[in-house]
Protein backbone atom coordinates (compact mmCIF):
# COMPACT_ATOMS: atom_id res chain seq x y z
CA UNK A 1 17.24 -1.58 -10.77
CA UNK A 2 13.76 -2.66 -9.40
CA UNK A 3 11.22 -1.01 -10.80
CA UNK A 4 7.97 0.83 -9.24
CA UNK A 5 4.69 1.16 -9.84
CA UNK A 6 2.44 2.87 -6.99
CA UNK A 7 -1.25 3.47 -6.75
CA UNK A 8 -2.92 5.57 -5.16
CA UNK A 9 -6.17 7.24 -4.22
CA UNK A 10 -5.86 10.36 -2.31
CA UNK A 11 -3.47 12.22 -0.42
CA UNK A 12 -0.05 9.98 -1.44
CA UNK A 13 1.38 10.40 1.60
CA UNK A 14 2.72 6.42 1.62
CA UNK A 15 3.78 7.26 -1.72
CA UNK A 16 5.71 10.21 -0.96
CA UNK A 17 7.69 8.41 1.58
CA UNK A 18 8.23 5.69 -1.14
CA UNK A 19 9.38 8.60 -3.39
CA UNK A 20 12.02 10.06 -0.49
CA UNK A 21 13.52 6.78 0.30
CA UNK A 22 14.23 5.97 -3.55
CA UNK A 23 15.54 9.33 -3.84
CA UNK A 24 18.02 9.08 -0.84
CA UNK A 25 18.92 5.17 -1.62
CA UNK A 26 17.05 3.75 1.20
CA UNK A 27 15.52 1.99 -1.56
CA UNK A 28 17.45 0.40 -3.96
CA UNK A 29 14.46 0.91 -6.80
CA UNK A 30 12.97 3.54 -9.24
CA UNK A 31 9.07 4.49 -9.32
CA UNK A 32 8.75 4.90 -12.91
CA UNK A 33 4.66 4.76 -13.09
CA UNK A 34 2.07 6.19 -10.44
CA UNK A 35 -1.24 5.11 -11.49
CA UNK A 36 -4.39 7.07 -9.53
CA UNK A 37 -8.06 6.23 -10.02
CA UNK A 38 -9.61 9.82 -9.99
CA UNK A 39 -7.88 13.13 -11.35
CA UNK A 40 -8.22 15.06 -7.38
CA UNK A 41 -5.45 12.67 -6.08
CA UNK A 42 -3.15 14.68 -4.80
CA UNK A 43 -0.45 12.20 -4.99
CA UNK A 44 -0.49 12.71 -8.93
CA UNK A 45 1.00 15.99 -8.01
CA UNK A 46 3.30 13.95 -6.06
CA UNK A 47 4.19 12.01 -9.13
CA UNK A 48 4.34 15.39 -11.48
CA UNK A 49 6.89 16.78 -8.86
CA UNK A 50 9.18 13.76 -8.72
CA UNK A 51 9.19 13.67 -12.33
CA UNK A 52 7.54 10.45 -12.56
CA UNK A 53 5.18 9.10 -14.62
CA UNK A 54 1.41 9.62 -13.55
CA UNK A 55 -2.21 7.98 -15.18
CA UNK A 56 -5.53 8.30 -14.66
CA UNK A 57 -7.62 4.90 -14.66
CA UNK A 58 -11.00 5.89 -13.32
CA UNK A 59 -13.62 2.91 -12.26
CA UNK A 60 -16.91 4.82 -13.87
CA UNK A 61 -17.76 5.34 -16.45
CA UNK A 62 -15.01 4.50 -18.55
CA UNK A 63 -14.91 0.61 -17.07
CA UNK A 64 -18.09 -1.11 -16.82
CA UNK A 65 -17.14 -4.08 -13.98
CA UNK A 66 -14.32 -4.25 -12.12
CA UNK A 67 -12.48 -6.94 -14.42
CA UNK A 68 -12.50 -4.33 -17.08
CA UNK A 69 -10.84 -1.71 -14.84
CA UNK A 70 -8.18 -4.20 -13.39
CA UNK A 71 -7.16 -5.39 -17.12
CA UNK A 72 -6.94 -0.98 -17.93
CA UNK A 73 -4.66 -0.77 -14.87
CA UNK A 74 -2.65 -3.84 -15.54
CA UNK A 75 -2.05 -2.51 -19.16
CA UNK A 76 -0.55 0.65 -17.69
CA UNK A 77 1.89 -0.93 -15.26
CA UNK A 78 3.01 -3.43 -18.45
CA UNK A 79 3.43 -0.55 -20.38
CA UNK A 80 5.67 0.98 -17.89
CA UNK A 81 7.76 -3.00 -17.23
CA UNK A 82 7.23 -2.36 -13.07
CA UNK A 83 8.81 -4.84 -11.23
CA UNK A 84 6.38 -4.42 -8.18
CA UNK A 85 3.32 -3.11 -7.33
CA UNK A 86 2.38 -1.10 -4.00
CA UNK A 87 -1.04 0.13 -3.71
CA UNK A 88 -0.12 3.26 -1.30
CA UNK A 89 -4.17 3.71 -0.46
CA UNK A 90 -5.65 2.89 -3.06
CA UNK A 91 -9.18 2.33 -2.47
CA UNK A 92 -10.78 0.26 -5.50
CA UNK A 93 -10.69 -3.62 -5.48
CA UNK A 94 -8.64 -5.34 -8.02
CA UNK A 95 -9.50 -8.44 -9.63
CA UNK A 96 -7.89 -11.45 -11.91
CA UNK A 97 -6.25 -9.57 -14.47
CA UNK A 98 -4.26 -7.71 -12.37
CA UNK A 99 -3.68 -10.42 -9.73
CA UNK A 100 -2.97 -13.06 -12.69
CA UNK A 101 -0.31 -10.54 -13.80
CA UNK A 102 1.25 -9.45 -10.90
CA UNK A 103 0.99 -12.86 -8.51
CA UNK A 104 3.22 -12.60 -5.35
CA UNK A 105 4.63 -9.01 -6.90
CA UNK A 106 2.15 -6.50 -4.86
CA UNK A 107 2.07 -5.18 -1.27
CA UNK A 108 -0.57 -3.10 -0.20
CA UNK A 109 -0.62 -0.90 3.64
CA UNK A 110 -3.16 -0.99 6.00
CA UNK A 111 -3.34 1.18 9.01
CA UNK A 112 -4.62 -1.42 11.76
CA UNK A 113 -3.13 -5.24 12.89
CA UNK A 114 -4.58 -7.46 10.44
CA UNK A 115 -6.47 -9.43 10.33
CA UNK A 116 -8.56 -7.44 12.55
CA UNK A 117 -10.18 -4.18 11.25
CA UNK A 118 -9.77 -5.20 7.20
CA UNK A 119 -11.77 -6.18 4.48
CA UNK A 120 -14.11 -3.93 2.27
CA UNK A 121 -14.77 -0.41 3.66
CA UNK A 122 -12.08 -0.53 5.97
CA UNK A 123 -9.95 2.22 5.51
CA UNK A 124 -9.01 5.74 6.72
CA UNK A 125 -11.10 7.09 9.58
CA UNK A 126 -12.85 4.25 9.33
CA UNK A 127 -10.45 1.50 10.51
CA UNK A 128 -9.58 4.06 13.55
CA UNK A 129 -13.22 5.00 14.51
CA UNK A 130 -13.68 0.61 14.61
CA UNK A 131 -10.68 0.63 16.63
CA UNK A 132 -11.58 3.34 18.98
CA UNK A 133 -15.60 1.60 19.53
CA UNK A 134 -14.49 -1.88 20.26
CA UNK A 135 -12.45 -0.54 22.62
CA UNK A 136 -8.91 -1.98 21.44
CA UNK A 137 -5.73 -0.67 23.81
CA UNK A 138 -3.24 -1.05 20.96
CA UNK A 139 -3.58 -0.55 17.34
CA UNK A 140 -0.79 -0.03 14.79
CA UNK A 141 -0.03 -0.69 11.18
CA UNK A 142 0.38 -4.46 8.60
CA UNK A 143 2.07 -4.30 5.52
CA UNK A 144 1.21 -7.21 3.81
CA UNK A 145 1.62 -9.04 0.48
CA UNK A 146 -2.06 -9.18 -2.05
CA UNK A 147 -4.34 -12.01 -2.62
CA UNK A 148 -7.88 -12.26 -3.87
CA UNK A 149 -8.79 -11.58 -0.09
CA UNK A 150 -9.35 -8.00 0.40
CA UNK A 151 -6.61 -7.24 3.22
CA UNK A 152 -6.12 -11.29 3.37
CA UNK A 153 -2.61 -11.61 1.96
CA UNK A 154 0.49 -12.75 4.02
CA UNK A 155 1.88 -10.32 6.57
CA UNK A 156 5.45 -9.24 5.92
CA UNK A 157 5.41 -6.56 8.39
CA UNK A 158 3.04 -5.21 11.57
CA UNK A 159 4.22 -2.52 13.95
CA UNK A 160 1.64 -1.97 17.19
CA UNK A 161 0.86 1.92 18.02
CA UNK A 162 -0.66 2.73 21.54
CA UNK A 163 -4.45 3.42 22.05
CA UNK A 164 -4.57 6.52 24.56
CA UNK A 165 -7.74 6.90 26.64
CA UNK A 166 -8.35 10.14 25.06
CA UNK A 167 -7.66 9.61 21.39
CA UNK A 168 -10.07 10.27 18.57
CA UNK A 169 -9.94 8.61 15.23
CA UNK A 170 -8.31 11.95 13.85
CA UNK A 171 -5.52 11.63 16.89
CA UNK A 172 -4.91 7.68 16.30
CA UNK A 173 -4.50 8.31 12.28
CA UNK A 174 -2.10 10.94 13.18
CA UNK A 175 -0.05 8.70 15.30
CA UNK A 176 0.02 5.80 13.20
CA UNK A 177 0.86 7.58 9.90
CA UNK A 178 4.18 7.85 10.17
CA UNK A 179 4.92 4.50 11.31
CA UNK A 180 2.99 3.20 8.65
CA UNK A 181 5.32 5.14 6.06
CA UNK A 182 8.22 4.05 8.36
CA UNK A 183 6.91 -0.02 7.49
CA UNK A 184 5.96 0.71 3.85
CA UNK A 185 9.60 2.02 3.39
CA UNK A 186 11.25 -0.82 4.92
CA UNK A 187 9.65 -3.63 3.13
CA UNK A 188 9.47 -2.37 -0.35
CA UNK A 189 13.04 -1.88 0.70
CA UNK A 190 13.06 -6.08 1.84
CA UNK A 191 12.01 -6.61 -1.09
CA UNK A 192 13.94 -4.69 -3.89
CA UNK A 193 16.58 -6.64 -2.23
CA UNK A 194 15.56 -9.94 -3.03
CA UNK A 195 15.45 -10.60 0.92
CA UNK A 196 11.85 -12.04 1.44
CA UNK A 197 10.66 -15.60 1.14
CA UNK A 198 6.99 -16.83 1.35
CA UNK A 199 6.32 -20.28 2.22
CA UNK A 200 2.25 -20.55 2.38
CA UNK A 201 1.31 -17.98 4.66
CA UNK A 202 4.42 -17.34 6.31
CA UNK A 203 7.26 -14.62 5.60
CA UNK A 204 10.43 -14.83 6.01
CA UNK A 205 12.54 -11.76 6.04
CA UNK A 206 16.70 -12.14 5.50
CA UNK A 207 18.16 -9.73 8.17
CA UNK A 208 14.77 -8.03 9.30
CA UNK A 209 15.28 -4.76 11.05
CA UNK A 210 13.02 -5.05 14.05
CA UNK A 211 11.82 -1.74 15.12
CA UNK A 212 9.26 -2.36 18.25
């Protein structure tokens, strides 16, 4: 069976829908490691409740650049033989040990239609408070496969989400949470099954549920 490794930064909700769907066999996989970069994350309690295994890599002061922190976090996931790696909002920047290790075997979620609204700081509130000032009429969710370029990596999956007149960036998170989850769950699930194929910067997906 495929296995899991998830990181995450705050609330784990991403990884709690991860956690259902390999629980009910909507994903043919097993999380076996869920690795968070401060101790307040609630999805370690996540991970304690699922029985999983949970670690604590934290940036400062225990790694002095961010090479040093990306070689602690890619000894973890090692350790624990994952398969793939899905950063569920995780907020720190990984660099060539980790990406050396784990080439073309990590998928990270980002709550706006890439390329527009990524790249460094862009996350959370943030990406919906830059969608609500420029004035965008549709907004929605990528799922997308990692690359040296923060948020630059080749799009497996992007489902648009309605910008209402009156929406705040509270109001527009809200909305596009759960279709976010709904994505995450579908292509971790695309690709425990062997049924994605990257050919430069285009994905294929064998049998793609289409769900706009």
């Amino acid at each position: 069976m495929v296995r899991l490794g998830v990181l995450v930064s705050g609330g784990g909700t991403n990884l709690q829908a991860i956690l259902d769907a390999t629980a009910d066999g909507r994903i043919p996989a097993q999380v076996t490691c869920v690795l968070a970069d401060r101790e307040s994350a609630y999805g370690l309690q996540r991970a304690r409740e699922a029985g999983v295994r949970k670690v604590v890599v934290e940036r400062l002061p225990d790694h002095p650049d961010r090479d040093a922190f990306s070689a602690a976090v890619t000894a973890h996931l090692r350790a624990a033989a994952v398969d793939w790696v899905v950063l569920a909002g995780f907020l720190k920047i990984l660099t060539r040990p980790f990406l050396d290790e784990f080439a073309g075997r990590v998928v990270n979620t980002h709550p706006a239609l890439l390329p527009s609204f990524g790249g460094i700081g862009q996350h959370g509130l943030h990406v919906h408070r830059a969608v609500l000032e420029y004035g965008c009429k549709v907004s929605g969710c990528s799922v997308h496969l990692v690359d040296d370029q923060v948020d630059g990596g080749p799009l497996i999956e992007q489902v648009p989400v309605p910008v209402y007149d009156d929406d705040t960036p509270e109001t527009l998170q809200a909305r596009i949470l759960p279709v976010e989850h709904q994505a995450l769950v579908r292509v971790v699930g695309y690709l425990a099954t062997g049924r994605v194929t990257v050919t430069g910067r285009r994905v294929r997906v064998a049998g793609r549920e289409v769900c706009w």
